[in-house]
Protein backbone atom coordinates (compact mmCIF):
# COMPACT_ATOMS: atom_id res chain seq x y z
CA UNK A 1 108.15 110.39 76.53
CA UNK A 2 107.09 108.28 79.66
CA UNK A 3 103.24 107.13 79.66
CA UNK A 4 101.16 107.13 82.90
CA UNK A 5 100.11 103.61 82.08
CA UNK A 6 100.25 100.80 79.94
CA UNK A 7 96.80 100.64 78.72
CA UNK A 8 95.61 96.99 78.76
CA UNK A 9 94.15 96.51 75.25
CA UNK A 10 95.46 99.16 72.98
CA UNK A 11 96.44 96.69 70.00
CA UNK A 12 95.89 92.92 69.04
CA UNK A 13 99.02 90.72 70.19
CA UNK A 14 100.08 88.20 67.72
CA UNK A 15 99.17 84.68 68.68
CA UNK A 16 101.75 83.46 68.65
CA UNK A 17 103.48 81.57 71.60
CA UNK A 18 106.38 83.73 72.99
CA UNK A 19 109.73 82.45 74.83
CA UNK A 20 110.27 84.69 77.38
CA UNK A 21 113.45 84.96 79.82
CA UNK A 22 112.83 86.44 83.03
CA UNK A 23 115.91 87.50 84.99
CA UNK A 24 115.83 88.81 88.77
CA UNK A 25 118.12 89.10 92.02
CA UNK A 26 115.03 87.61 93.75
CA UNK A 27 112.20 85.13 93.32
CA UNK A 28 110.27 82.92 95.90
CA UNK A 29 112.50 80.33 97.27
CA UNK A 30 109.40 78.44 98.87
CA UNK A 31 105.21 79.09 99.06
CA UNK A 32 104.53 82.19 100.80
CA UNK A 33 108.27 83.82 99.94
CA UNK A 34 107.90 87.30 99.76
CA UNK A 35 111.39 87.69 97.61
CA UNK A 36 110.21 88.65 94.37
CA UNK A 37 106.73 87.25 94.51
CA UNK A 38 105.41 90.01 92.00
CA UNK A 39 107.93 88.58 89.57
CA UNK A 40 106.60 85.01 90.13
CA UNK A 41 103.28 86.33 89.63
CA UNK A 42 103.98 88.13 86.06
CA UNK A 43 105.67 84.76 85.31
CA UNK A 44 102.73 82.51 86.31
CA UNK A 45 100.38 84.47 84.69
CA UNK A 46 101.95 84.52 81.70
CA UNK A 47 102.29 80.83 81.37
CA UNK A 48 98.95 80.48 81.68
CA UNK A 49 98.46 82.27 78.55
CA UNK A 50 99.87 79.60 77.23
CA UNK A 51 103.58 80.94 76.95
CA UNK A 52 106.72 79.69 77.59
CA UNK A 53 108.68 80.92 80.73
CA UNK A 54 112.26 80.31 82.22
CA UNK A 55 113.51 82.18 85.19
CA UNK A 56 117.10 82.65 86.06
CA UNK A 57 117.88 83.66 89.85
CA UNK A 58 120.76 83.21 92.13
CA UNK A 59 120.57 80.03 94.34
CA UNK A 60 120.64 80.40 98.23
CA UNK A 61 121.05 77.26 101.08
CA UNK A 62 118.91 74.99 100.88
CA UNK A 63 117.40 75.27 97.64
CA UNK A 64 117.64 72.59 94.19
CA UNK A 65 119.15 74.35 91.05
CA UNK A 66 116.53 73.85 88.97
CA UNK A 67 112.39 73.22 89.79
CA UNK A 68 108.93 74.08 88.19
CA UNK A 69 106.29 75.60 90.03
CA UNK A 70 103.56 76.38 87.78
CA UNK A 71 104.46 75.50 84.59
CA UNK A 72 107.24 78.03 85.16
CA UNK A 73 110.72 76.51 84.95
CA UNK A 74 113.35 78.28 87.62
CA UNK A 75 117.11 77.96 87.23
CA UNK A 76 118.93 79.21 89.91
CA UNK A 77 122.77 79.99 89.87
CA UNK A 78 125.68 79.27 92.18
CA UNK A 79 127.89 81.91 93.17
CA UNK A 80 129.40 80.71 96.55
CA UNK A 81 129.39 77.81 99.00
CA UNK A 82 126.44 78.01 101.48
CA UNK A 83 128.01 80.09 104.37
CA UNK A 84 128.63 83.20 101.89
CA UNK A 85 125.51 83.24 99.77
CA UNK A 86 124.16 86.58 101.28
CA UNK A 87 124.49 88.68 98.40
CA UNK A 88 120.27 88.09 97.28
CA UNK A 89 116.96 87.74 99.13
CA UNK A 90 117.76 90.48 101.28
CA UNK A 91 115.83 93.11 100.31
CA UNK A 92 118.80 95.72 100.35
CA UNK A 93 120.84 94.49 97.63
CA UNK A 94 121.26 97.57 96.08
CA UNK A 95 121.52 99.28 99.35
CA UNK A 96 122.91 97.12 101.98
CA UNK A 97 124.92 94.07 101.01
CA UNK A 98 128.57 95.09 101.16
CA UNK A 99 127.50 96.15 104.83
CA UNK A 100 127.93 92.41 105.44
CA UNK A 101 131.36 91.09 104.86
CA UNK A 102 130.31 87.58 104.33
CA UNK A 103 128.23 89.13 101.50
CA UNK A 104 130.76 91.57 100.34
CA UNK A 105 133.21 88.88 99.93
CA UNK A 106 130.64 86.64 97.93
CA UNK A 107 129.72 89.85 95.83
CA UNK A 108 132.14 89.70 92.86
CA UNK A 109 131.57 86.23 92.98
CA UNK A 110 127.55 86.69 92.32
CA UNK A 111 128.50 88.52 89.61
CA UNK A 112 130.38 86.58 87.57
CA UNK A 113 128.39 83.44 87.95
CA UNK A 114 124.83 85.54 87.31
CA UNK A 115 126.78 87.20 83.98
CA UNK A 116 127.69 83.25 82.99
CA UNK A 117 123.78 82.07 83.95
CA UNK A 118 122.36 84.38 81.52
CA UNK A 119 124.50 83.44 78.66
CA UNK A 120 123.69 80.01 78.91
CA UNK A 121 120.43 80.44 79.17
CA UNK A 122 120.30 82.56 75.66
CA UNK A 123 122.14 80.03 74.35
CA UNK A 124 120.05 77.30 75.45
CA UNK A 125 116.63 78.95 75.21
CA UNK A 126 116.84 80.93 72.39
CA UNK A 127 114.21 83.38 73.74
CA UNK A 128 111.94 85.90 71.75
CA UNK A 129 112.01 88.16 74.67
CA UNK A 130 114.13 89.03 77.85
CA UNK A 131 112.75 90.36 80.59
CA UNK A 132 115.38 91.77 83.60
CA UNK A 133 113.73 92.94 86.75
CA UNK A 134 116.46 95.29 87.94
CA UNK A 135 118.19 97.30 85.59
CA UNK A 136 120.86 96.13 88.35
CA UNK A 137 122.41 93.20 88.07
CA UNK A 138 119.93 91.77 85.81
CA UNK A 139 119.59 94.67 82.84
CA UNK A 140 123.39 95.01 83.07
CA UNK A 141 124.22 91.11 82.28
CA UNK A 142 121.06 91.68 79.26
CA UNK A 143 122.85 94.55 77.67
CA UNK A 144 124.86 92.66 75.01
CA UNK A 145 121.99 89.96 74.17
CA UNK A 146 121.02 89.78 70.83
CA UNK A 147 117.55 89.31 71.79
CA UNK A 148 114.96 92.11 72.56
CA UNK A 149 114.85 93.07 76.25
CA UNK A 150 112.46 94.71 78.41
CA UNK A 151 113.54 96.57 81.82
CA UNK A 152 111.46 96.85 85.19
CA UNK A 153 112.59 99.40 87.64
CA UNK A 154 111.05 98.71 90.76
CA UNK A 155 112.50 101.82 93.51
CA UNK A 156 115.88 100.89 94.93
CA UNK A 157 117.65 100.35 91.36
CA UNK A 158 116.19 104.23 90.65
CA UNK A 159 117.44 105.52 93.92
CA UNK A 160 121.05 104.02 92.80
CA UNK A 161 121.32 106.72 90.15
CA UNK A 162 121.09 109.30 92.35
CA UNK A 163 124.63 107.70 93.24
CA UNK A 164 126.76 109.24 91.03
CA UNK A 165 127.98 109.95 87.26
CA UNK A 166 129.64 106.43 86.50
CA UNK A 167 126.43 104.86 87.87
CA UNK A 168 124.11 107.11 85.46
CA UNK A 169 127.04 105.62 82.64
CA UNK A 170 126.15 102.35 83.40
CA UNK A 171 122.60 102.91 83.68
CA UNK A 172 122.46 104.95 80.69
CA UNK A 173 124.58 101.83 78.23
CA UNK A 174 121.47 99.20 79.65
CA UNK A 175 118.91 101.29 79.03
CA UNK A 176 119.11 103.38 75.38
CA UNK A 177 119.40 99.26 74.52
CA UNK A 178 115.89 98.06 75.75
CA UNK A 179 113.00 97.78 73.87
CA UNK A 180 111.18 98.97 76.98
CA UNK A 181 111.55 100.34 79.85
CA UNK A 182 108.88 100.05 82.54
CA UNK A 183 108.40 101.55 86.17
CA UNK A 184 105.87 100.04 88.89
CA UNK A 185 104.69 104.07 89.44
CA UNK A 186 104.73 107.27 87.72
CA UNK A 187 106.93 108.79 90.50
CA UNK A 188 109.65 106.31 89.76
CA UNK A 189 109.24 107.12 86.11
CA UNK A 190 109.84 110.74 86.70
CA UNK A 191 113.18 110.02 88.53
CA UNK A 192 114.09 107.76 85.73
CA UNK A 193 113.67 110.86 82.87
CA UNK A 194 115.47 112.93 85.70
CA UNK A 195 118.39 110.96 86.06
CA UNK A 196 118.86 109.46 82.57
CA UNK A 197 116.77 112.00 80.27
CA UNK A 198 116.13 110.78 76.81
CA UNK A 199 118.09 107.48 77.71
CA UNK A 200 115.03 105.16 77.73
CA UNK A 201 113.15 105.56 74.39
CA UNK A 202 110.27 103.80 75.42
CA UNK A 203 109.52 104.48 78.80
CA UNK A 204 105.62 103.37 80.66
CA UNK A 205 104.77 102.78 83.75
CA UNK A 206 103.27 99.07 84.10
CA UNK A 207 101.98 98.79 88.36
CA UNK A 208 102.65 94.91 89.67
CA UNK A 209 100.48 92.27 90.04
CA UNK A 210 98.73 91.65 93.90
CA UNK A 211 97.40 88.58 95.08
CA UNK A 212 93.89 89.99 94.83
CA UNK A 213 92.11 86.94 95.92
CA UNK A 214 94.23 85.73 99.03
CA UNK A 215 93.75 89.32 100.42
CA UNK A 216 90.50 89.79 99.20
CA UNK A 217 88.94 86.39 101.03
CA UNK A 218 90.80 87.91 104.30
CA UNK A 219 88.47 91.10 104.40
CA UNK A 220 85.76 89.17 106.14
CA UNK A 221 87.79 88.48 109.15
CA UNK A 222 86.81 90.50 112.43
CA UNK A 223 89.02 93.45 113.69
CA UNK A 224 91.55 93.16 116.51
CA UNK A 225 90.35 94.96 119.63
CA UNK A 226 90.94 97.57 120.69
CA UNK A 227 91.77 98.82 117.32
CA UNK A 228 94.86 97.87 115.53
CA UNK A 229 96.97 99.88 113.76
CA UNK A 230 99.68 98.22 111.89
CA UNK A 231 103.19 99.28 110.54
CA UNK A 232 104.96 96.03 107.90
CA UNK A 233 108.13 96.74 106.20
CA UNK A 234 111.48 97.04 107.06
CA UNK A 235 112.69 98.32 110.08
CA UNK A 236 115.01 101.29 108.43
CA UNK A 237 115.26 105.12 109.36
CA UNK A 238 113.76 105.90 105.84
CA UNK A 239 110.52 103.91 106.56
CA UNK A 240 109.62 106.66 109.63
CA UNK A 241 108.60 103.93 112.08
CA UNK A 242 109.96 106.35 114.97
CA UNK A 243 107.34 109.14 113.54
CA UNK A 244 104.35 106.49 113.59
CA UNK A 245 105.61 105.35 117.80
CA UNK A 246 105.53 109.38 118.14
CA UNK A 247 102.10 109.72 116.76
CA UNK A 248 100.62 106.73 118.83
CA UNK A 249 101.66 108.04 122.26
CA UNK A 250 100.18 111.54 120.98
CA UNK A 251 97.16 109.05 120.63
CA UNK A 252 97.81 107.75 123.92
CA UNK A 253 97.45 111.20 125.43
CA UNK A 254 94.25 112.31 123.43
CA UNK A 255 92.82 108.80 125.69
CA UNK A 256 92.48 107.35 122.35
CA UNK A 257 92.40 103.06 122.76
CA UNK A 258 94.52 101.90 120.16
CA UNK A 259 96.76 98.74 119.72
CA UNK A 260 100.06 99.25 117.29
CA UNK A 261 101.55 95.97 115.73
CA UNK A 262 105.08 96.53 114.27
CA UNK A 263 105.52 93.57 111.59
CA UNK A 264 109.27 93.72 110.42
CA UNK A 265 112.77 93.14 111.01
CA UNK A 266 116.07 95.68 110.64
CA UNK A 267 118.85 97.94 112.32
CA UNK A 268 116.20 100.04 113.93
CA UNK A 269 114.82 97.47 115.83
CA UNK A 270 116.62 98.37 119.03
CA UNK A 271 116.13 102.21 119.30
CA UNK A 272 112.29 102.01 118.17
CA UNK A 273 111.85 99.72 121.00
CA UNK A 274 113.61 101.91 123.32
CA UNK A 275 111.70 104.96 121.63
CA UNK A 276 108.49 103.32 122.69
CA UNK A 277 109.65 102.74 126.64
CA UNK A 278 110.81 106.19 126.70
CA UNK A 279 107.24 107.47 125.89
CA UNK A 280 105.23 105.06 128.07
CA UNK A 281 103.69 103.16 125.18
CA UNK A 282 105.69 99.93 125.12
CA UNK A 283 102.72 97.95 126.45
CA UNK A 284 100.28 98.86 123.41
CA UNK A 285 103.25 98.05 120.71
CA UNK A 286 103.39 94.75 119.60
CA UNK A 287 106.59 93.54 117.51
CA UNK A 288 107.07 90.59 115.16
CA UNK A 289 108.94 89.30 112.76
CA UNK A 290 107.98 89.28 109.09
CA UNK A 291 105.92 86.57 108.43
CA UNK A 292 105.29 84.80 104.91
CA UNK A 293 102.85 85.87 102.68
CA UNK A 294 100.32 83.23 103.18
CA UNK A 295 99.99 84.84 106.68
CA UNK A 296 99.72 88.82 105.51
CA UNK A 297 96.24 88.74 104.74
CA UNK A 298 94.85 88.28 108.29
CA UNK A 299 97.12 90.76 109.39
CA UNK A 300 96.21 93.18 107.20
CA UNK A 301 92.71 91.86 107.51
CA UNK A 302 92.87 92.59 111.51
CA UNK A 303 93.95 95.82 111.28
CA UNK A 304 91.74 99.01 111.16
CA UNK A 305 94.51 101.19 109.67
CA UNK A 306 97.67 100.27 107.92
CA UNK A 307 100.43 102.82 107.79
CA UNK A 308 103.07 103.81 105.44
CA UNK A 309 104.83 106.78 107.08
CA UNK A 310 108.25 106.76 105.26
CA UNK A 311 110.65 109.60 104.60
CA UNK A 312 112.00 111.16 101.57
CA UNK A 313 111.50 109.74 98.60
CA UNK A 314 112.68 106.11 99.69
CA UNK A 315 109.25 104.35 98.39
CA UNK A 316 108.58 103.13 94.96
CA UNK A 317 105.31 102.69 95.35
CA UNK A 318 103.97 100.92 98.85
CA UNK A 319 102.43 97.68 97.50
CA UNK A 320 101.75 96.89 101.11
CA UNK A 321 99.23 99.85 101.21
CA UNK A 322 97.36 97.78 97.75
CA UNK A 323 97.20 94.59 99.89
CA UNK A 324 95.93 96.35 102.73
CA UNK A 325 93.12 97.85 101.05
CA UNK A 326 92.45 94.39 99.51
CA UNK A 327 92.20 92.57 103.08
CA UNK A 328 89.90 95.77 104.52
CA UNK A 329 92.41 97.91 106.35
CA UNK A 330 91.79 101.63 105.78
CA UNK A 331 95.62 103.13 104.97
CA UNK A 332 97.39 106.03 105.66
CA UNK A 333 100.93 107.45 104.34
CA UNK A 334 103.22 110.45 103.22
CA UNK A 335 103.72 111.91 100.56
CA UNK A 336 107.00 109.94 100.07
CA UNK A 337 107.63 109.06 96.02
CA UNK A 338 104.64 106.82 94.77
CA UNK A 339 102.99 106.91 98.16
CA UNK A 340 100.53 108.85 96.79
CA UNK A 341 99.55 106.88 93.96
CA UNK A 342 98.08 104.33 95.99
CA UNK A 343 96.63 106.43 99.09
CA UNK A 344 95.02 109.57 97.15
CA UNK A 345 94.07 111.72 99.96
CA UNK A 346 90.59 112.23 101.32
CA UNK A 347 90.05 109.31 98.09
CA UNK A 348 91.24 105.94 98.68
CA UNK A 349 92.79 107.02 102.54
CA UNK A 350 94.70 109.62 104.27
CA UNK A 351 97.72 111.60 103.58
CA UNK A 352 99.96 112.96 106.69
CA UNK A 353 102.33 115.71 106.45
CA UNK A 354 105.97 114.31 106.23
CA UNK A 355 108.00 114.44 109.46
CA UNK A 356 105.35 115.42 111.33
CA UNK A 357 104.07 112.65 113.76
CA UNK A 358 101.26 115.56 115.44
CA UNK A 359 99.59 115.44 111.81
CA UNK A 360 100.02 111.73 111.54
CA UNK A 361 97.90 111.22 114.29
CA UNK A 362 95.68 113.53 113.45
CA UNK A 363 94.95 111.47 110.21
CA UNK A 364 95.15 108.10 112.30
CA UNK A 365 92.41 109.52 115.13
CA UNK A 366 89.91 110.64 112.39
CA UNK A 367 90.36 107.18 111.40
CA UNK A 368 89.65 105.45 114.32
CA UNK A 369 86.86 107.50 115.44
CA UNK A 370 84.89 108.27 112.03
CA UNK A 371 83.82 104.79 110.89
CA UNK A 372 81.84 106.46 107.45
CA UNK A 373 84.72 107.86 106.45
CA UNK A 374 87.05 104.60 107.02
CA UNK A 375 84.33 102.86 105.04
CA UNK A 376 84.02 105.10 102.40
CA UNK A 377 87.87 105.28 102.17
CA UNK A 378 88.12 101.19 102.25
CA UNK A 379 85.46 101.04 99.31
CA UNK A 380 86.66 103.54 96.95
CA UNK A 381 90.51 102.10 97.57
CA UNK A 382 89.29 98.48 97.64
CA UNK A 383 87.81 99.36 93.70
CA UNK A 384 90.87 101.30 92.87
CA UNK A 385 93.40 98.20 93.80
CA UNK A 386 91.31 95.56 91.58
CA UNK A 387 91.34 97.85 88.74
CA UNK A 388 94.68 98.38 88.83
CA UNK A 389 97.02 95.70 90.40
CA UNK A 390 94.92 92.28 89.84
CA UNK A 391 97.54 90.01 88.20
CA UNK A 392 94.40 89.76 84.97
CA UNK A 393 95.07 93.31 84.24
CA UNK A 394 98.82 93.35 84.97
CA UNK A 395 100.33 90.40 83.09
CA UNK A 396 97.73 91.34 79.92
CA UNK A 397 100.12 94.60 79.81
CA UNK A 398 103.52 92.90 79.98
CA UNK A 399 102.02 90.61 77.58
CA UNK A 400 101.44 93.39 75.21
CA UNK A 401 105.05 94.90 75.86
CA UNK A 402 106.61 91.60 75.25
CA UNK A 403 104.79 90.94 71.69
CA UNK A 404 105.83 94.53 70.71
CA UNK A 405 109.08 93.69 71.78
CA UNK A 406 109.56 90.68 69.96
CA UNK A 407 108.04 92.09 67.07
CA UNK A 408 111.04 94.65 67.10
C-alpha cells in the first residue's frame, strides 16, 4: 500500500554514519547543470548530515572521471569515445535516444560499461545503502546487489511501463527486490500500483528537493513589462506549447498586453514558430534557449505567470511550477498527471481545461488583470513549496528511508 508522503519525523534514525551509493543516468556535469540537479541536491544534503556519499554516472566530453563537489565524491563511467557519448544528459533517455543513431549505436555500449561501474563500486565501497534514481538503467544494474536498495521513479521511467508486457517483467524483477520504492508525486505512484500491482512492497511518495533559497532571493526582482508570461521545458507535442501560442493570440484579440517568453529547446521548435506567424503574434513571443540554473530564478522571477499546459499524462510532477512559485510567478497548468499536486486550483494557482487553449486563456486573463487574486495565489503556493520541496524537509525523508533500509 502506497503512502501519500513520507512523513519527515515518524521514527528516530540510528546515528550511525551510513554509506550510501547513489546511481543515476544524469547528474550536474558543471554549476548551474540542470541534469539531475535534484539528485545532487539529495546527495549534498545528505553529506552534510555527516554521511558518506559516492555517485556513479556516465561520463560525457569534456568531463574528469572522478571529482568532489561538496563533500560528495562523483565517478563517472566511460561507455564510448567522445563523438558517440549521446546516450545521457538528454533528457529523453527513456524516450528519445535511439532516435539518434550516434546514440543508438553507443547504447549497448552504455550499458555494459554502467552494469561494470556499479559492480565496482559495491565492491569497492561496500555500501549500507543503494540508492538508483531510475528504475531504468540504474534499478536494473542494482537488482542482483547484495546490499539494500532504494528506487526513485521520477515520470518517464513510469511512462515506460505503459510499453509493454516484457517491460512490466523487467520492471516487476527490480522492484519486488527494493527495500523501497519511492515516487516524486502521488500520481506517479498510482501508475506505479497500476502497472506493477503488489510488485513494490513498500511503496511512498518522497517530492524532490528545490533550490528554495536561489529562487526565493529572486522574488524581489521587478516584473517584465508589459506582463510576461512564460512557458520553460522542452519543446515536445506532449508539453502543449501550441495550446499556450493559441491562448495568447485569443489574448491578443481580447486587447489584452501581454509578452510570452518560450524558454526551451526541441523538435517543435519549427512549427510553434510558424504557429505563432500564422496567428499574428510572432512579435510578442520571445524564444530562447534553456539556460542554466543559476539563471532560472530571474526568469521565473520576471514573469507574472508561469505555465505548464502539457497533454496527457506526460508530467510527473512540474517542478518548474515549485520554482516558479518560489521566485514570485503566479502558475497555471492542466490537469496532466501530478500537475495538480503542485497548482491546486483556485489554491496555490489556476487549473485550465486540457486541450482547450479558449479556457487557458481564460485562466491566464484573470491572472493578468486580478492582481488580489495573483497575490493571494503566489502566497498560499509560495508556503505550500517551502513546506514541501525545501531540500531540509526532503533529504530528512530519504534519510529516514535509507536507515530503515539499512536496518533491513
Amino acid at each position: 500500500m502506497w503512502l501519500s508522503f513520507v512523513p519527515a519525523g515518524t521514527g528516530m534514525p540510528s546515528a550511525d554514519k551510513l554509506r550510501i551509493l547513489t546511481v543515476t543516468h544524469n547528474y550536474p556535469r558543471f554549476p548551474g547543470d540542470p541534469a539531475g540537479a535534484f539528485v545532487a541536491r539529495i546527495a549534498l544534503g545528505v553529506v552534510e548530515q555527516g554521511h558518506h556519499v559516492q555517485v556513479i554516472a556516465p561520463h560525457a566530453p569534456g568531463l574528469t572521471f572522478e571529482e568532489e563537489s561538496g563533500g560528495v565524491r562523483v565517478r563517472r563511467f566511460r561507455y564510448a569515445p567522445d563523438a558517440l557519448e549521446r546516450v545521457a544528459y538528454t533528457g529523453g533517455l527513456h524516450h528519445t535516444t535511439l532516435r539518434s543513431p550516434l546514440a543508438a549505436l553507443a547504447f549497448p555500449g552504455f550499458l555494459a560499461a554502467f552494469a561494470r561501474a556499479v559492480r565496482a563500486a559495491i565492491r569497492e565501497m561496500r555500501p549500507d545503502v543503494i540508492h538508483a534514481h531510475w528504475w531504468f538503467p540504474a534499478g536494473w544494474f542494482v537488482r542482483h546487489a547484495d546490499v539494500p536498495y532504494v528506487i526513485t521513479c521520477h515520470g518517464s521511467d513510469v511512462r515506460l511501463l505503459s510499453k509493454g508486457s516484457i517491460v512490466r517483467l523487467a520492471a516487476r524483477r527490480v522492484f519486488t527486490r527494493a527495500t523501497t520504492v519511492s515516487t516524486v508525486s502521488q500520481f506517479l505512484a498510482r501508475e506505479v500500483e497500476h502497472f506493477l500491482p503488489g510488485a513494490a512492497r513498500n511503496l511512498v511518495v518522497a517530492p524532490m528537493p528545490v533550490d528554495v533559497e536561489r529562487f526565493s532571493q529572486a522574488s524581489a526582482r521587478e516584473k517584465a513589462d508589459p506582463r510576461r508570461i512564460l512557458f520553460a521545458g522542452n519543446l515536445l507535442p506532449s508539453k502543449g506549447v501550441d495550446l499556450l501560442i493559441r491562448a495568447a493570440a485569443e489574448l491578443t484579440r481580447r486587447g489584452i498586453p501581454y509578452q510570452l517568453k518560450v524558454l526551451g529547446e526541441g523538435p517543435s521548435l519549427g512549427s510553434l514558430r510558424a504557429l505563432a506567424e500564422q496567428l499574428g503574434i510572432a512579435e510578442q513571443v520571445t524564444w530562447s534557449p534553456f539556460v542554466s540554473q543559476t539563471e532560472m530564478p530571474a526568469e521565473y522571477a520576471a514573469s507574472t505567470i508561469t505555465v505548464l499546459p502539457t497533454r496527457g499524462q506526460a508530467e510527473g510532477l512540474g517542478l518548474t511550477l515549485v520554482e516558479a512559485l518560489l521566485a514570485g510567478s503566479a502558475i497555471v497548468g492542466t490537469p496532466a498527471g501530478g500537475i495538480p499536486e503542485v497548482v491546486q486550483h483556485e489554491v496555490t494557482g489556476l487549473l485550465a481545461r486540457p486541450d482547450d487553449p479558449i479556457d487557458l486563456a481564460n485562466q491566464l486573463e484573470r491572472l493578468l488583470t486580478d492582481t488580489a487574486l495573483r497575490k493571494r495565489l503566489m502566497l498560499a503556493g509560495k508556503d505550500y513549496a517551502l513546506r514541501t520541496y525545501s531540500p531540509e524537509t526532503t533529504v530528512a525523508r530519504f534519510l529516514e528511508i535509507y536507515h530503515a533500509a539499512a536496518r533491513r
